[in-house]
Protein backbone atom coordinates (compact mmCIF):
# COMPACT_ATOMS: atom_id res chain seq x y z
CA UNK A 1 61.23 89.24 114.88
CA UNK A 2 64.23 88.29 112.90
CA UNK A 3 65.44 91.05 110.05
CA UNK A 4 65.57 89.29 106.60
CA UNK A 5 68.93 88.83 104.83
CA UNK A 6 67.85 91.76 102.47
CA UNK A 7 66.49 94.05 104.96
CA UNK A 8 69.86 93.42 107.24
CA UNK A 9 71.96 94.10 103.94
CA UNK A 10 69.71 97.42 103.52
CA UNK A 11 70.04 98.21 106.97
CA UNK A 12 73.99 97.93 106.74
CA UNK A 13 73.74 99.68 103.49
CA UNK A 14 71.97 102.60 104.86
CA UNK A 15 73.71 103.24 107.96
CA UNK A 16 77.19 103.19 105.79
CA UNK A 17 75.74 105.98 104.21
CA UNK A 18 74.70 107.26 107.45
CA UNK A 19 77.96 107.48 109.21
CA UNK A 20 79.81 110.20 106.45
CA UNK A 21 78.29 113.39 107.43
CA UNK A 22 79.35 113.22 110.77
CA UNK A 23 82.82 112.00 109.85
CA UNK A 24 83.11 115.24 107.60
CA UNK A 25 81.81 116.98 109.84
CA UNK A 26 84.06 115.49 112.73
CA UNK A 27 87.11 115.70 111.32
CA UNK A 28 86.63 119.68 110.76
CA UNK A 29 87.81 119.96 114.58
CA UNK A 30 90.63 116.89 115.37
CA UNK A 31 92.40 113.94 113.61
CA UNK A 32 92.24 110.94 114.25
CA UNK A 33 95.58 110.25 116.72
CA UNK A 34 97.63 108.38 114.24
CA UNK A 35 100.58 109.32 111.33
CA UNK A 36 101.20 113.31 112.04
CA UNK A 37 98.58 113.34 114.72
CA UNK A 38 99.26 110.65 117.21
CA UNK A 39 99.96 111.77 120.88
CA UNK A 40 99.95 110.38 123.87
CA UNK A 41 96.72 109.59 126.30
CA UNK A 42 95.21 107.88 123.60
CA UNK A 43 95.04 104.42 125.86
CA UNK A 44 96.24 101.16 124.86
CA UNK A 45 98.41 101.19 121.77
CA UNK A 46 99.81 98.45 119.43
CA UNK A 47 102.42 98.68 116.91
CA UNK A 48 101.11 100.54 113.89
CA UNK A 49 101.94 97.22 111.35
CA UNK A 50 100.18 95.27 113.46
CA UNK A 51 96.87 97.60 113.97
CA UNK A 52 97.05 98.23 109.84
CA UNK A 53 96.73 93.97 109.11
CA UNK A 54 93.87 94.38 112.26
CA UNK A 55 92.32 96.77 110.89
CA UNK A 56 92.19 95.56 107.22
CA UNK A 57 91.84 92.00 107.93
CA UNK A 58 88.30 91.79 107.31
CA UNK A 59 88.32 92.52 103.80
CA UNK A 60 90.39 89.18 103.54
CA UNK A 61 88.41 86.43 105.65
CA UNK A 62 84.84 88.05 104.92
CA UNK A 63 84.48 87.74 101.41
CA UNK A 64 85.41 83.64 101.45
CA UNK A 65 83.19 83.50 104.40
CA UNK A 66 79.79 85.21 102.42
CA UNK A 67 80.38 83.64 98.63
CA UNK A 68 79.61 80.39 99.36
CA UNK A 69 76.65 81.26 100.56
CA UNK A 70 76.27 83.67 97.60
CA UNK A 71 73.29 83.06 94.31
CA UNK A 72 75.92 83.70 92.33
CA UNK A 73 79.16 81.38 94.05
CA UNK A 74 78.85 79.44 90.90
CA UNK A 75 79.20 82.76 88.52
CA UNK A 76 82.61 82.87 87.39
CA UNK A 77 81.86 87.08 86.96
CA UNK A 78 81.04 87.34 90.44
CA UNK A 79 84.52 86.28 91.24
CA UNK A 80 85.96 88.11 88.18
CA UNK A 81 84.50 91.28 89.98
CA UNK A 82 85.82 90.90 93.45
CA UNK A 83 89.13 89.88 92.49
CA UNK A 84 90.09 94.03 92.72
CA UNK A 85 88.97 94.17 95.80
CA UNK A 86 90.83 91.48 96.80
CA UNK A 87 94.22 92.75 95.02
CA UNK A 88 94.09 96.03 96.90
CA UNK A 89 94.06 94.66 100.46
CA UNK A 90 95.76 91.59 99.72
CA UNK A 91 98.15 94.40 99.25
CA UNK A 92 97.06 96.29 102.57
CA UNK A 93 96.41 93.88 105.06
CA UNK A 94 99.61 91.66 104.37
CA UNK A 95 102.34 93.45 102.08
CA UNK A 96 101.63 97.50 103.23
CA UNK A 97 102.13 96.23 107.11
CA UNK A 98 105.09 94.52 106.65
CA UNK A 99 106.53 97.23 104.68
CA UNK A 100 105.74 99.75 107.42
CA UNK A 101 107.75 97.25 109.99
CA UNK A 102 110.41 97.07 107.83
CA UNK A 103 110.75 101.00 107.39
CA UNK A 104 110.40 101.30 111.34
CA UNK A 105 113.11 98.45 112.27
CA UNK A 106 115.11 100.62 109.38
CA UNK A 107 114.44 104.16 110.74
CA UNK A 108 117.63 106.08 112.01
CA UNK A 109 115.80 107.96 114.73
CA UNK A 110 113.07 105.86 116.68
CA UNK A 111 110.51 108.36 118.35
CA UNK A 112 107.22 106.81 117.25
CA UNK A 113 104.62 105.99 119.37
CA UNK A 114 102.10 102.84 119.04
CA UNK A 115 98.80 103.12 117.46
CA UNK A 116 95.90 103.12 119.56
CA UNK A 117 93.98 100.05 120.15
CA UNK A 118 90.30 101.52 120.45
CA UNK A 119 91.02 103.64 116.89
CA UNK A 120 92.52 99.88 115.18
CA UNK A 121 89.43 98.49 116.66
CA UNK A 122 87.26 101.04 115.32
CA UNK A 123 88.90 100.79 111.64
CA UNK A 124 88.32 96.84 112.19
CA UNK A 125 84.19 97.34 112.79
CA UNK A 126 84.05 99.93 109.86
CA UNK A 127 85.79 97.50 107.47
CA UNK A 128 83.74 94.71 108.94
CA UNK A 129 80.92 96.65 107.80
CA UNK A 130 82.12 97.72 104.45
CA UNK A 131 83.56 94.22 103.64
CA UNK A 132 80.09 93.07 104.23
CA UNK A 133 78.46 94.91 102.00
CA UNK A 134 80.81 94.58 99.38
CA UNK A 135 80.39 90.70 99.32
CA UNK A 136 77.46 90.62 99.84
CA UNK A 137 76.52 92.78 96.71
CA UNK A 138 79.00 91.08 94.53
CA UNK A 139 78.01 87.40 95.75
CA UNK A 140 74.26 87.54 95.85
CA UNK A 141 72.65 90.89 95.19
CA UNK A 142 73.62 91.69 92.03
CA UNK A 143 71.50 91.33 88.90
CA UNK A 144 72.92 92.62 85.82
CA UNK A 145 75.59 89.72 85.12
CA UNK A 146 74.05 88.22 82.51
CA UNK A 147 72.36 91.50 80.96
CA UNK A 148 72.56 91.84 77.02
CA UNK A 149 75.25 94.05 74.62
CA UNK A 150 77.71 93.05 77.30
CA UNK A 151 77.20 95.82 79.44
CA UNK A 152 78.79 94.08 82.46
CA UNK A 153 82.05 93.82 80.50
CA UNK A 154 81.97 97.74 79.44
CA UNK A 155 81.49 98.73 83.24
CA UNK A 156 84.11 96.11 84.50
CA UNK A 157 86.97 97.28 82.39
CA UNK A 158 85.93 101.09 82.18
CA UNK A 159 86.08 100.84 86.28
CA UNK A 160 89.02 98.50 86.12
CA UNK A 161 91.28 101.06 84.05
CA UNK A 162 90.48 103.76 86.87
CA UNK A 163 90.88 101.28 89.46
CA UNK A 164 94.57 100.13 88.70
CA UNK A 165 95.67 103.73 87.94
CA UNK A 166 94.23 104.91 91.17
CA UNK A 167 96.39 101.91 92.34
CA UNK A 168 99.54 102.45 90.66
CA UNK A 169 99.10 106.09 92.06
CA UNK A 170 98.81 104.82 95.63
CA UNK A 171 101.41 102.57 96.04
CA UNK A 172 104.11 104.65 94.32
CA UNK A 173 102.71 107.35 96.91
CA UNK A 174 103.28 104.80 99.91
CA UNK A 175 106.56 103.93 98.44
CA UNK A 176 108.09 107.63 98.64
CA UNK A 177 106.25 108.30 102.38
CA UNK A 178 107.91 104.79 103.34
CA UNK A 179 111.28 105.88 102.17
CA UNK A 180 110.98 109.03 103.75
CA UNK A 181 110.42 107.02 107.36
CA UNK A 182 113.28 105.15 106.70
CA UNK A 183 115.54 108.16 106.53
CA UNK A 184 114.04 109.17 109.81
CA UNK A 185 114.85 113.03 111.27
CA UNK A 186 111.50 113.75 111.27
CA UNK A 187 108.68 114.60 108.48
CA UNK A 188 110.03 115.91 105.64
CA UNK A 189 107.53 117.25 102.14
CA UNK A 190 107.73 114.73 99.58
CA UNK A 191 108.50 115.53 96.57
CA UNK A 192 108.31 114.28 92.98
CA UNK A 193 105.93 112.95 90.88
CA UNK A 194 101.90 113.58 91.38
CA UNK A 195 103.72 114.86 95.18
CA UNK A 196 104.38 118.03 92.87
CA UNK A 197 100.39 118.24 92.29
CA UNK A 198 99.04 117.07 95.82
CA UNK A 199 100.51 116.91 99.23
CA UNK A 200 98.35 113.46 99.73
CA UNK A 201 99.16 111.50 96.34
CA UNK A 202 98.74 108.15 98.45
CA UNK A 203 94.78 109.55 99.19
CA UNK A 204 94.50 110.96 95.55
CA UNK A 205 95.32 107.53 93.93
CA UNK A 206 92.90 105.61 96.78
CA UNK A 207 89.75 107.68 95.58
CA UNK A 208 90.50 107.47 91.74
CA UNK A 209 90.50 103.29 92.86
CA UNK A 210 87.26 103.11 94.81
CA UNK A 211 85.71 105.47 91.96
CA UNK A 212 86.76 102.84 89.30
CA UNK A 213 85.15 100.22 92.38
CA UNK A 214 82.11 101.71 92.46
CA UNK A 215 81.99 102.24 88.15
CA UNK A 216 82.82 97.86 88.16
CA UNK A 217 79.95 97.28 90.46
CA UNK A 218 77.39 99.82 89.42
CA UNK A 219 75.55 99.65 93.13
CA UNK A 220 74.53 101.78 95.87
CA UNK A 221 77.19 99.83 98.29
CA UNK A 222 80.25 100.73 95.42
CA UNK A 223 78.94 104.18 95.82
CA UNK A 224 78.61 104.15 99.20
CA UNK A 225 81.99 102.90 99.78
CA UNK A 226 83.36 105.74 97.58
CA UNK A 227 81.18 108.25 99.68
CA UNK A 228 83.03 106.82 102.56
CA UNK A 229 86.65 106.78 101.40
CA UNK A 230 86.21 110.54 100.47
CA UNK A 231 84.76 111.69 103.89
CA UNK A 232 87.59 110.16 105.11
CA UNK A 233 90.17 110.94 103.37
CA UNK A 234 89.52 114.49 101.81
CA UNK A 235 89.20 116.23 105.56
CA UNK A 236 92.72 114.02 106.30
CA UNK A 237 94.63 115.47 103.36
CA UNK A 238 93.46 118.58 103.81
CA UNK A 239 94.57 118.79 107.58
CA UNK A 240 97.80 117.18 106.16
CA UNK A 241 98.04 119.88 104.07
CA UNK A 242 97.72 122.45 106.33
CA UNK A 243 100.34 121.17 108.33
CA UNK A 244 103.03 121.27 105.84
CA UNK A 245 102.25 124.67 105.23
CA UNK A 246 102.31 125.55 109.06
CA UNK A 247 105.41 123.41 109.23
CA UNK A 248 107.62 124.46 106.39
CA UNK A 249 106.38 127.69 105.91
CA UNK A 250 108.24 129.22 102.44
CA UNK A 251 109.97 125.86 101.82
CA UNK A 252 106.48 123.90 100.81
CA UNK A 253 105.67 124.09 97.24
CA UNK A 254 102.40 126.58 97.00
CA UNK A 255 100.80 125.58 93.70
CA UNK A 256 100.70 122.09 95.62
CA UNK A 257 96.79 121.38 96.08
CA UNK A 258 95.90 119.22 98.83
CA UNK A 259 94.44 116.09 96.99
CA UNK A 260 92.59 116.61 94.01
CA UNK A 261 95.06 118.10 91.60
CA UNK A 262 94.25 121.25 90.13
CA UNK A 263 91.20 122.03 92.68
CA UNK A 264 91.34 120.93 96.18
């Protein structure tokens, strides 16, 4: 027997919430073999611009696919809501890859090695996943857009202003890693800005935005989707910690936290 629409969304929903334990738990022991951590005997690999737009091209096509199927397609809040969304990996599936081709093309000192096909494909059926429920929430599951005092308005902005800070911290974050690729002779510690309170500023500003995402929404599959960017990211910046500290030894700053200033 066929699922439902709402029991496949709950489905989805539940085993997103499913797979972060064993993430955390996972990525206690190894890193995933990209950035810091790629090696060779990984199999097939593609050029790392080309497995980031892979990777994050479902949160493009997915959402125009699901809306116009959507209760609320004709809801001009519904759009009003995913346009974030949107914004942040219009930014990461287009502009963020061709930056990182750009900074490799520029890079004095060419030792990288491609990214591996059966990780980009794994990022693509995560954000397949996550793109899904996102949409889906937004487009036709939620309830509350025409609830009274304006409450959808209160929650929209007070996400949105944590959203685009989160935002502004990222991409100033991916700016100064960039420029440090360009410059090539290895990893070097950024420095500067919130660099001088966390070694991964770019991960810092990406929770503070899927916090203010899951605040906008007010659902399980915001929350979820924060849950997710945290077990994720939290375990990476704390390995990527660690590593600048076995690295550089005396020379790495060590009141530097490792992504949430002031306590982890």
């Amino acid at each position: 027997m066929a699922l439902s629409d709402q029991s496949f969304f709950h489905y989805s929903l539940l085993t997103y919430y499913l797979l972060g334990p064993p993430t955390i738990i996972a990525l206690r022991f190894f890193q995933f073999p990209y950035g810091k951590y790629n090696r060779l005997g990984c199999g097939p690999t593609i050029s790392p611009p080309l497995a980031w737009f892979l990777m994050e091209s479902p949160s493009i096509f997915v959402p125009f696919l699901l809306f116009p199927f959507g209760q609320h397609f004709t809801n001009p809040k519904a759009f009003v809501l995913m346009s974030p969304f949107l914004l942040h990996y219009f930014h990461r599936t287009l502009i963020y890859p061709l930056r990182l081709y750009q900074s490799t093309t520029q890079q004095k000192s060419k030792t990288s090695i491609g990214f591996p096909l059966i990780l980009a494909m794994n990022g693509f059926m995560v954000q397949l996943l996550n793109t899904y429920l996102q949409a889906r929430w937004v487009s036709h599951y939620k309830s509350d857009y025409d609830s009274e005092g304006g409450l959808f308005w209160w929650k929209f902005f007070g996400g949105l202003v944590l959203f685009l800070w989160g935002m502004r911290i990222n991409l100033w974050a991916d700016k100064v890693l960039l420029g440090l690729k360009r410059e090539g002779g290895g990893y070097k510690v950024p420095r500067g800005g919130w660099f001088d309170l966390v070694s991964g500023a770019n991960y810092f500003g990406e929770i503070v935005e899927w916090l203010g995402w899951a605040v906008m929404t007010w659902s399980w599959a915001g929350f979820a989707f924060f849950c997710s960017t945290c077990s994720n990211l939290v375990p990476r910046a704390c390995a990527n910690h660690k590593w600048y500290l076995e690295k550089f030894g005396e020379d790495f700053p060590k009141n530097r936290k490792a992504v949430i200033p002031f306590f982890l």
